[in-house]
PDB file of N, CA and C in Angstrom:
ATOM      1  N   UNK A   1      17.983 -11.148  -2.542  1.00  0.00           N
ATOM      2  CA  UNK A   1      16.632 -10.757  -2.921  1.00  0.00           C
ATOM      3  C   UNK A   1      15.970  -9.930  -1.842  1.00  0.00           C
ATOM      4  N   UNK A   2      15.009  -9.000  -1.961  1.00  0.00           N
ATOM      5  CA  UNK A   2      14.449  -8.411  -1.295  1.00  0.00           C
ATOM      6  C   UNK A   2      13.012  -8.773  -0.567  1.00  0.00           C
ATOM      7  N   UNK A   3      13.220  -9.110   0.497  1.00  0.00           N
ATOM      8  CA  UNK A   3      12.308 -10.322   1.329  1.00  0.00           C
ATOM      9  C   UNK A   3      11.190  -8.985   1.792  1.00  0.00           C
ATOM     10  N   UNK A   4       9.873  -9.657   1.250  1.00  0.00           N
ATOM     11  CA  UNK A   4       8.389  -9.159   0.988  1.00  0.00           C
ATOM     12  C   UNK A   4       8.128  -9.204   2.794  1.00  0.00           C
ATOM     13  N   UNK A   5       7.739  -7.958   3.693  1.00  0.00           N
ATOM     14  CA  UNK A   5       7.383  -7.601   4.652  1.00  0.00           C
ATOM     15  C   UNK A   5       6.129  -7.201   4.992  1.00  0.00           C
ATOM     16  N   UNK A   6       5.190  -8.277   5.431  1.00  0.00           N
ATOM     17  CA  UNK A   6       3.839  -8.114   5.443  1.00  0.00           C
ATOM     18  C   UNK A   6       3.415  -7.406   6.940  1.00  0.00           C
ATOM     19  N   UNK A   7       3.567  -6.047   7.041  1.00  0.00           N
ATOM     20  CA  UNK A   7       3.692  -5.439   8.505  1.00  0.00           C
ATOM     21  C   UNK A   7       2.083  -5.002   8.886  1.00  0.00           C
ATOM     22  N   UNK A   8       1.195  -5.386   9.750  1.00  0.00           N
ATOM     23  CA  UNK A   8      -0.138  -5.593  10.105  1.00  0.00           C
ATOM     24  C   UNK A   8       0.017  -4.623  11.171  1.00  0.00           C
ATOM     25  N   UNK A   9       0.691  -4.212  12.093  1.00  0.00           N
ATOM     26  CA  UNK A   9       0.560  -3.608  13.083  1.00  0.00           C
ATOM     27  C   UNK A   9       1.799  -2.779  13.449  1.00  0.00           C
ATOM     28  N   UNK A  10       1.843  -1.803  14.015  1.00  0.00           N
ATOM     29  CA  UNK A  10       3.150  -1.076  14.788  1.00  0.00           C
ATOM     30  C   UNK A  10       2.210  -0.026  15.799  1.00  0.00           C
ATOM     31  N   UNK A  11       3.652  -0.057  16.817  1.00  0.00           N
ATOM     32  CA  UNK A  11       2.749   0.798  17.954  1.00  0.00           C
ATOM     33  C   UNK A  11       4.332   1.045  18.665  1.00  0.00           C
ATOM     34  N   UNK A  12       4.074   2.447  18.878  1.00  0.00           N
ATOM     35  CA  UNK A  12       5.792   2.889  19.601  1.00  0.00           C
ATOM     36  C   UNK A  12       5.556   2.128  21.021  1.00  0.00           C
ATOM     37  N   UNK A  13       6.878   1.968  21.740  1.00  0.00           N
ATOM     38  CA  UNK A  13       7.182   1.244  23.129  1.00  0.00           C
ATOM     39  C   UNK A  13       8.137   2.253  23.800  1.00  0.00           C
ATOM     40  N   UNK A  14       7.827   2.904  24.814  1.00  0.00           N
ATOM     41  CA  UNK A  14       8.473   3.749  25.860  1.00  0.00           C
ATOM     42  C   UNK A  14       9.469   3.050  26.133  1.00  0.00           C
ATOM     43  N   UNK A  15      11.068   3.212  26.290  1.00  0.00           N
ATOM     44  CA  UNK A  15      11.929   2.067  27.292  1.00  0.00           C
ATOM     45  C   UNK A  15      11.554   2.312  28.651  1.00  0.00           C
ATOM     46  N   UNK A  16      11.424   1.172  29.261  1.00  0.00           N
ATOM     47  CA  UNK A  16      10.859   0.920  30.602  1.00  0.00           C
ATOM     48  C   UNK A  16      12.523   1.181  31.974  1.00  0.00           C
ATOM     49  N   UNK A  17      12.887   1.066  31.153  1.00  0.00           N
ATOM     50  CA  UNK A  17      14.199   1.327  32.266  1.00  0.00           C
ATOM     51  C   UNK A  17      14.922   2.584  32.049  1.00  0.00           C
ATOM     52  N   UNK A  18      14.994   3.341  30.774  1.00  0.00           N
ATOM     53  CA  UNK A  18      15.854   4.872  30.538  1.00  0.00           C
ATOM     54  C   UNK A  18      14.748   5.713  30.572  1.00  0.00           C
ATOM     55  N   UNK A  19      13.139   5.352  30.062  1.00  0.00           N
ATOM     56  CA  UNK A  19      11.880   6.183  30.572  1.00  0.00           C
ATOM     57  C   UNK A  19      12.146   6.589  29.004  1.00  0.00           C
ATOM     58  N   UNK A  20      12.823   6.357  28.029  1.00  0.00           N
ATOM     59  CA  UNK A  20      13.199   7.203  26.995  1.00  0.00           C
ATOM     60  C   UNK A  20      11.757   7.194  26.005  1.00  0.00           C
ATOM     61  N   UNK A  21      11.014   7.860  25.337  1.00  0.00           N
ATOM     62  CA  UNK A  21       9.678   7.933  24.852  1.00  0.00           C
ATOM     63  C   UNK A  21      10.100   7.397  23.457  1.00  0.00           C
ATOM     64  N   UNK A  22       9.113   6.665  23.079  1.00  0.00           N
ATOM     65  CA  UNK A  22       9.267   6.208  21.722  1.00  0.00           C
ATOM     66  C   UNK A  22      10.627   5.536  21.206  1.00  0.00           C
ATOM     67  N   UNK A  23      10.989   4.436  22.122  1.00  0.00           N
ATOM     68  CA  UNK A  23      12.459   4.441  21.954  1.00  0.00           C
ATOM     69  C   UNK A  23      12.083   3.333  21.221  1.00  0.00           C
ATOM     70  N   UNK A  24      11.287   1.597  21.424  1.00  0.00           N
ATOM     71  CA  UNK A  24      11.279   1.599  20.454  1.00  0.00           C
ATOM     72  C   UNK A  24       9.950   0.862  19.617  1.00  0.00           C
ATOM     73  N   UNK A  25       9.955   0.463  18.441  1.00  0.00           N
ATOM     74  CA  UNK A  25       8.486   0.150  17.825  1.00  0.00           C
ATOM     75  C   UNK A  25       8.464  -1.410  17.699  1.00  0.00           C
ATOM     76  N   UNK A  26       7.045  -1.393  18.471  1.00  0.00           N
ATOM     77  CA  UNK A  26       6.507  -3.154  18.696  1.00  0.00           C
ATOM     78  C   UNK A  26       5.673  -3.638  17.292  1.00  0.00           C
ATOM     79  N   UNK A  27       6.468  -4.277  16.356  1.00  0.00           N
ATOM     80  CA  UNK A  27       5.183  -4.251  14.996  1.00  0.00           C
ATOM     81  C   UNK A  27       5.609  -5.889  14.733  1.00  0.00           C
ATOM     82  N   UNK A  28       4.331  -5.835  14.293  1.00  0.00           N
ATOM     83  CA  UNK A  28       3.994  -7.636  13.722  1.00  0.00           C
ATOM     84  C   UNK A  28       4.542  -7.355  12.381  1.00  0.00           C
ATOM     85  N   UNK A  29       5.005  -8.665  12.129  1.00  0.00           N
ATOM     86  CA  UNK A  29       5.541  -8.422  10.778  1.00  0.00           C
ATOM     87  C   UNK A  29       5.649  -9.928   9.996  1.00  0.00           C
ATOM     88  N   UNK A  30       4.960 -10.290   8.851  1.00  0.00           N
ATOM     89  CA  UNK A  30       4.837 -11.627   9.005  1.00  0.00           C
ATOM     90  C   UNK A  30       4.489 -12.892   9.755  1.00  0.00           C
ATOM     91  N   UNK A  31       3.237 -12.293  10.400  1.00  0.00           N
ATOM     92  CA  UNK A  31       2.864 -12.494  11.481  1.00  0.00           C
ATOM     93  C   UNK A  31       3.931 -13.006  12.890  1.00  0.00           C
ATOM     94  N   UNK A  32       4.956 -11.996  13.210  1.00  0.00           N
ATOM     95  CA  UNK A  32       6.151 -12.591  13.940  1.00  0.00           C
ATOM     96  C   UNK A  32       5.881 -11.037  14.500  1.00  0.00           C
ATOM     97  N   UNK A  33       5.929 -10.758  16.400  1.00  0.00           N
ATOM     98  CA  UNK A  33       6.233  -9.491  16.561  1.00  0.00           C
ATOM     99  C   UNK A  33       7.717  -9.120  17.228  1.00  0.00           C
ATOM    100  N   UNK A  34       7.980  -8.266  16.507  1.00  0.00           N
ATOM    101  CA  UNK A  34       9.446  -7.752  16.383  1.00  0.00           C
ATOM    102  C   UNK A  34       9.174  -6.497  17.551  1.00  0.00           C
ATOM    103  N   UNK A  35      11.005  -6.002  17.787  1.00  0.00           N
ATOM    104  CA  UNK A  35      11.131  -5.158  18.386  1.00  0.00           C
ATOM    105  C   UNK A  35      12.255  -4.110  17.483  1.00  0.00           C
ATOM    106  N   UNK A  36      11.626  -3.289  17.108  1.00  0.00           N
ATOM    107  CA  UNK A  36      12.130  -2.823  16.113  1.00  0.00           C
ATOM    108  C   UNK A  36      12.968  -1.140  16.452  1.00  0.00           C
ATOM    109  N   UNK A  37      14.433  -0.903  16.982  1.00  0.00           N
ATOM    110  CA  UNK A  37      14.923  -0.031  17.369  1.00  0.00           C
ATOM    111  C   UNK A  37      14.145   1.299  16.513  1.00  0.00           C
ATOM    112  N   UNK A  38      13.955   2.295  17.031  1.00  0.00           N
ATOM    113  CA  UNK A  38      13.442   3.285  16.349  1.00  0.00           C
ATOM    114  C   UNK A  38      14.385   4.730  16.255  1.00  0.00           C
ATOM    115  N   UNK A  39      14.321   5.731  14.728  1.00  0.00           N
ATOM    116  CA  UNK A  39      15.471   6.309  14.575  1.00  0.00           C
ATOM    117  C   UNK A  39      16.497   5.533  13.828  1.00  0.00           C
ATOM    118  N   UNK A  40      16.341   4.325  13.501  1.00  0.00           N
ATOM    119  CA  UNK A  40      17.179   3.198  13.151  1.00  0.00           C
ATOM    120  C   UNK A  40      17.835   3.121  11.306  1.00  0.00           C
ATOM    121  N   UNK A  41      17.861   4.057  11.005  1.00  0.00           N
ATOM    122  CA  UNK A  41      17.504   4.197   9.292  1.00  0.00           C
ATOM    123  C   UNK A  41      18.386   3.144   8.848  1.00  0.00           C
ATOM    124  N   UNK A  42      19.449   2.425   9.146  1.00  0.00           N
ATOM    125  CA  UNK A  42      19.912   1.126   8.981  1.00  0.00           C
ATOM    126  C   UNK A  42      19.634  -0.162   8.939  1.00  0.00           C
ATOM    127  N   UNK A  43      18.512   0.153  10.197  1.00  0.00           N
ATOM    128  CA  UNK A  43      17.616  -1.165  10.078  1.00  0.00           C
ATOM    129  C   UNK A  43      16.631  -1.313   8.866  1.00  0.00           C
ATOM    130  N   UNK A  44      16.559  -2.979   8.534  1.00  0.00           N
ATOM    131  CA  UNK A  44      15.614  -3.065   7.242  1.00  0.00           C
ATOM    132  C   UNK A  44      14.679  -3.033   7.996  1.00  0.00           C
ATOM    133  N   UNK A  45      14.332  -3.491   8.705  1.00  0.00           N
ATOM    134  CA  UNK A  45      12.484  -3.314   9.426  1.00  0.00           C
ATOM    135  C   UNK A  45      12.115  -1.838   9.640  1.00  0.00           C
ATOM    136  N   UNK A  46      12.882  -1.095  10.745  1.00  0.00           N
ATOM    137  CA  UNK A  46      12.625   0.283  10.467  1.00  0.00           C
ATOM    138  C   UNK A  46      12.204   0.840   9.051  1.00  0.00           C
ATOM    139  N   UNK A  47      13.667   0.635   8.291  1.00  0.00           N
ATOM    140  CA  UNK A  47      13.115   1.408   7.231  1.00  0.00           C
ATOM    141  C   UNK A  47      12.023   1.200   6.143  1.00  0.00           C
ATOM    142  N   UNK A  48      11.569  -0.155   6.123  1.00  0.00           N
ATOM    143  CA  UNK A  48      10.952  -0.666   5.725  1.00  0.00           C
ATOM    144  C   UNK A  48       9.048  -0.183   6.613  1.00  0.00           C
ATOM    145  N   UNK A  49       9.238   0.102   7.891  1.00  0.00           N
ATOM    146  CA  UNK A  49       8.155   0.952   8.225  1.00  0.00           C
ATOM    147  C   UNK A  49       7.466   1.973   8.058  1.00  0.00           C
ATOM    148  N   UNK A  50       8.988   2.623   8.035  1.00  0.00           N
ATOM    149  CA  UNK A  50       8.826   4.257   7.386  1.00  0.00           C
ATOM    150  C   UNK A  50       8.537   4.099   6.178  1.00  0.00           C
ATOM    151  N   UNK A  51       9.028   3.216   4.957  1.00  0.00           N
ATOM    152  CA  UNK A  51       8.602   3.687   3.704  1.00  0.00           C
ATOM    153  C   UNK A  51       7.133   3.683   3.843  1.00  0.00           C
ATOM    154  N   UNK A  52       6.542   2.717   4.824  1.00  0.00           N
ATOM    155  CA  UNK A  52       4.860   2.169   4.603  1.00  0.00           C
ATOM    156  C   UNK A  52       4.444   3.495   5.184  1.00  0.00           C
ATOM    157  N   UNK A  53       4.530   3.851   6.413  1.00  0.00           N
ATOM    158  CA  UNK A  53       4.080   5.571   6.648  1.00  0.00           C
ATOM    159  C   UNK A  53       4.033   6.356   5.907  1.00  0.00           C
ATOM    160  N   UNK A  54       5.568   6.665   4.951  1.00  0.00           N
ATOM    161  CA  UNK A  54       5.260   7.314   3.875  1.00  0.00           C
ATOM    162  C   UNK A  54       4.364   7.510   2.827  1.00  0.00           C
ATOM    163  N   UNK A  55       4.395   6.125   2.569  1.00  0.00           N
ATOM    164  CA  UNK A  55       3.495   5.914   1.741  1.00  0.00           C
ATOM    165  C   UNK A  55       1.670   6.151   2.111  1.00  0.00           C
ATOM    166  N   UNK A  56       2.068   6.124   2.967  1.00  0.00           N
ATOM    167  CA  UNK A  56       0.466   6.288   3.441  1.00  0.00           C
ATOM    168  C   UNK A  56      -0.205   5.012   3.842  1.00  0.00           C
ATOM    169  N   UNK A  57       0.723   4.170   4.182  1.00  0.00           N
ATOM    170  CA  UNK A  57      -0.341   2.623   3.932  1.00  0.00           C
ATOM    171  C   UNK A  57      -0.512   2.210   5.368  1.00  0.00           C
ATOM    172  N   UNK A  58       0.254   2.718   6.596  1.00  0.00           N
ATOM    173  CA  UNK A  58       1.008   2.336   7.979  1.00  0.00           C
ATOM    174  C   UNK A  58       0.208   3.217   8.997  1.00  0.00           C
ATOM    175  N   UNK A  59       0.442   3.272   9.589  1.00  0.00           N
ATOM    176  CA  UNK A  59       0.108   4.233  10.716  1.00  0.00           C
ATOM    177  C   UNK A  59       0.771   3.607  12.178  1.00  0.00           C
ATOM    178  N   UNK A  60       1.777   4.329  12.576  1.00  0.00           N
ATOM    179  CA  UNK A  60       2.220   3.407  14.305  1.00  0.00           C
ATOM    180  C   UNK A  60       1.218   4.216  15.076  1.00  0.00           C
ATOM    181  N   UNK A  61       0.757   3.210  15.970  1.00  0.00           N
ATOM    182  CA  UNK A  61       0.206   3.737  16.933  1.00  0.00           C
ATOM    183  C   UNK A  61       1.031   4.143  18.251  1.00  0.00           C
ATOM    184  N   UNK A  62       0.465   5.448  19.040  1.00  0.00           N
ATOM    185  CA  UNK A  62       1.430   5.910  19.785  1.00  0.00           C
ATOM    186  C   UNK A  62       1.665   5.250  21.337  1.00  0.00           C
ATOM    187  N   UNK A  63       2.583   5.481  21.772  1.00  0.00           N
ATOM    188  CA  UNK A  63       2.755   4.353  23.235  1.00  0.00           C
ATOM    189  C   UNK A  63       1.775   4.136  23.997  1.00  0.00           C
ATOM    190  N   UNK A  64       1.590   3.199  25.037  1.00  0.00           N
ATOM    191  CA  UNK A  64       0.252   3.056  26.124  1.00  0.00           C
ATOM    192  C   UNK A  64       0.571   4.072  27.177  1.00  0.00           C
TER     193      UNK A  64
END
């Protein structure tokens, strides 16, 4: 079955050790916060982000 993803927040995360920008996305998700590889189109959380961006419903906020 396709498990209902209640995502409240996302915000990209710089890697702190490769310096790599937007490597990857910090989002609450069922009220649980995940670390969610980004670029990831395999991952269900990723893609499951992007559809909400798409859709218009999401917005990540960009790194600190």
């Amino acid at each position: 079955g396709v498990i209902k993803m209640n995502i409240t927040s996302a915000r990209y995360k710089n890697d702190p050790v490769s310096g790599k920008e937007n490597d990857i996305i910090i989002a609450v998700i069922n009220d649980t916060e995940w670390c969610v590889p980004n670029n990831a189109p395999k991952n269900i959380h990723y893609a499951e982000i992007m559809r909400q961006v798409d859709a218009g419903t999401l917005t990540i906020a960009d790194a600190d």
